[in-house]
C-alpha atoms as a PDB file:
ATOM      1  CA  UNK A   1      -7.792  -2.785  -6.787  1.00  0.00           C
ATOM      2  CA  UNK A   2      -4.982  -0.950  -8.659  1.00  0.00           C
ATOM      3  CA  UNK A   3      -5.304   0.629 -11.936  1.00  0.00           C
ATOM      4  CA  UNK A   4      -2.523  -0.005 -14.709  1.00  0.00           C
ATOM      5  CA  UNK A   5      -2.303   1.088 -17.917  1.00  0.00           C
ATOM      6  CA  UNK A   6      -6.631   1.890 -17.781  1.00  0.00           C
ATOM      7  CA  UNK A   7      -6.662  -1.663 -16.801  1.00  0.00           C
ATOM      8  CA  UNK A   8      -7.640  -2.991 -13.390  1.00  0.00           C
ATOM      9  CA  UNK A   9      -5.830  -5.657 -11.452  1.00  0.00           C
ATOM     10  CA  UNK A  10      -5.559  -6.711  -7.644  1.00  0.00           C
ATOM     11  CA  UNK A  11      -2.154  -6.687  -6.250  1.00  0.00           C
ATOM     12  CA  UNK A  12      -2.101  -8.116  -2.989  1.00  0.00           C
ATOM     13  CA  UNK A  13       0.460  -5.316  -0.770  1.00  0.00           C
ATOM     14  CA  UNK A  14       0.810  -5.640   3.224  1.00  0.00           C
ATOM     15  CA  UNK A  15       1.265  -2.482   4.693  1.00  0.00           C
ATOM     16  CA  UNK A  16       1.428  -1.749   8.381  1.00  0.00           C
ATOM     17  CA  UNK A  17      -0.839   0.620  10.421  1.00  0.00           C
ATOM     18  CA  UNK A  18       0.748   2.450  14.068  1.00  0.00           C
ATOM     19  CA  UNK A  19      -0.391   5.008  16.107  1.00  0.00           C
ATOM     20  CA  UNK A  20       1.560   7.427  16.751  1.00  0.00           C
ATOM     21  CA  UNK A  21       2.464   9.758  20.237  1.00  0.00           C
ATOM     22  CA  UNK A  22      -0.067  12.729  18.684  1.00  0.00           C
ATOM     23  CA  UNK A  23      -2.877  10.030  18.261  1.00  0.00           C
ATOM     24  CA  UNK A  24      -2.121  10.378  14.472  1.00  0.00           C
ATOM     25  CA  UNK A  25      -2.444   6.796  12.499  1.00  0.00           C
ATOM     26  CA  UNK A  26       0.657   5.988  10.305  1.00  0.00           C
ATOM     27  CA  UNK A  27       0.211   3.639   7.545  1.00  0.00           C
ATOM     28  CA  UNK A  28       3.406   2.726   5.457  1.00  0.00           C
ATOM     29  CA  UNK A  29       3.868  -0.106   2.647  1.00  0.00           C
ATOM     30  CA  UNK A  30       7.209  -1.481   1.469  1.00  0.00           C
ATOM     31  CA  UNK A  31       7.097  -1.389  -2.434  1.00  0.00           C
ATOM     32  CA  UNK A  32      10.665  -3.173  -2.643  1.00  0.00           C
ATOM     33  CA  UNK A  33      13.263  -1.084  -5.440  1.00  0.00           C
ATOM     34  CA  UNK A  34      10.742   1.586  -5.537  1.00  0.00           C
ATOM     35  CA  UNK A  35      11.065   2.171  -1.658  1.00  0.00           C
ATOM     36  CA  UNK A  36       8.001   2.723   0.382  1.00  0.00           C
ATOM     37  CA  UNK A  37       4.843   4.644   0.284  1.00  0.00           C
ATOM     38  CA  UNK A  38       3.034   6.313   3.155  1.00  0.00           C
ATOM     39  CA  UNK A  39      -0.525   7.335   4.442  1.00  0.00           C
ATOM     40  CA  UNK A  40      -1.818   9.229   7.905  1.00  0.00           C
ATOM     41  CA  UNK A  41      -5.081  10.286   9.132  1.00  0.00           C
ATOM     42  CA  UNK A  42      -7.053  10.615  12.077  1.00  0.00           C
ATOM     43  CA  UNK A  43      -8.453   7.575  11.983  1.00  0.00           C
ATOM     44  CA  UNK A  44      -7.297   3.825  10.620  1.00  0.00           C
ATOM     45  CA  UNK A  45      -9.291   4.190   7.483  1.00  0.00           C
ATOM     46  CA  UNK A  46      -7.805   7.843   6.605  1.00  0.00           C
ATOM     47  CA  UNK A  47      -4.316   6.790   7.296  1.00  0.00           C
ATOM     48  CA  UNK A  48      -5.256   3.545   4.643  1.00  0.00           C
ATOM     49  CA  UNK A  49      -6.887   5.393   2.609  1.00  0.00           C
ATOM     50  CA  UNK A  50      -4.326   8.022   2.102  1.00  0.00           C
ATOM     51  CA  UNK A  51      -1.445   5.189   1.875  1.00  0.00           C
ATOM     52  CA  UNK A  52      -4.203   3.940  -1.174  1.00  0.00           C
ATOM     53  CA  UNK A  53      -3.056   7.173  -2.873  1.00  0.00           C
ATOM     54  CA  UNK A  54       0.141   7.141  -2.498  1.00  0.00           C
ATOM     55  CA  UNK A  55       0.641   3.434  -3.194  1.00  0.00           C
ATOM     56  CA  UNK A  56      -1.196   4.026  -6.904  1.00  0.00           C
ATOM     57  CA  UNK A  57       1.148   7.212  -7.872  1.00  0.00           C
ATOM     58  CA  UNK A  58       3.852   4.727  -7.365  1.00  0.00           C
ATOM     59  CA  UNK A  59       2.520   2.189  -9.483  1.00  0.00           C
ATOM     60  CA  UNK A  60       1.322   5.097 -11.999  1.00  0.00           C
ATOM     61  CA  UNK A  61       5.317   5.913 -11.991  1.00  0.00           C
ATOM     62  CA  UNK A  62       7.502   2.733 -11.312  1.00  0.00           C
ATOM     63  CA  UNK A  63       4.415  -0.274 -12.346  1.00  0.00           C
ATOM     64  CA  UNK A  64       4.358  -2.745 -10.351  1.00  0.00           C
ATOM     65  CA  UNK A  65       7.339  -4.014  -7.845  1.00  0.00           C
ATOM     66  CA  UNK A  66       8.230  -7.242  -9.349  1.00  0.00           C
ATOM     67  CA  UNK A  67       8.305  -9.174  -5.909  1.00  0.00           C
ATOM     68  CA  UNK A  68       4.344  -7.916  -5.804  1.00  0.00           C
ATOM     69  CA  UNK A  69       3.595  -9.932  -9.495  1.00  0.00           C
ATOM     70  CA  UNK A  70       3.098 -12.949  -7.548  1.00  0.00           C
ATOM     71  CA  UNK A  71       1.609 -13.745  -4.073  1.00  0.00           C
ATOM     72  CA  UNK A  72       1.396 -17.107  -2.568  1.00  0.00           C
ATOM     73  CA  UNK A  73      -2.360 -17.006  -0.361  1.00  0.00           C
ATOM     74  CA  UNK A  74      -1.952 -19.298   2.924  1.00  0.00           C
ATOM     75  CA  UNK A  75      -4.166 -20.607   5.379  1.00  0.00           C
ATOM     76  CA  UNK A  76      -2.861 -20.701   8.777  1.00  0.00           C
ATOM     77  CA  UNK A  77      -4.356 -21.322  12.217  1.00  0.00           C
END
């Protein structure tokens, strides 16, 4: 859930989640024209948690990537 504007809204954002050579977890979205945003941790839900963060002062600065105003949910096997 993101906040905008003191109103709530889900924006559906795939992000991708590596670990790296220190054993640190690496979380990083794509935000399209407003670049990227990162998160790391110790574990998986640090790393997501901090790339949470960082993903909403984006939002808070830029709003919301137009290419993320729309998602398409598929089913696939």
């Amino acid at each position: 859930m993101i906040t905008i504007s003191g109103q709530s809204r889900t924006v559906h954002i795939p992000y991708t989640l590596v670990q790296d050579e220190d054993g640190i977890w690496c979380a990083h979205a794509w935000l399209g024209s407003s670049g990227g945003a990162n998160g790391n941790g110790a574990t998986r839900e640090e790393a997501v948690a901090d790339l949470r963060e960082a993903v909403q002062m984006v939002i808070d600065e830029d709003g919301v990537p137009e290419q993320l105003e729309h998602t398409l949910d598929l089913e696939v096997a």
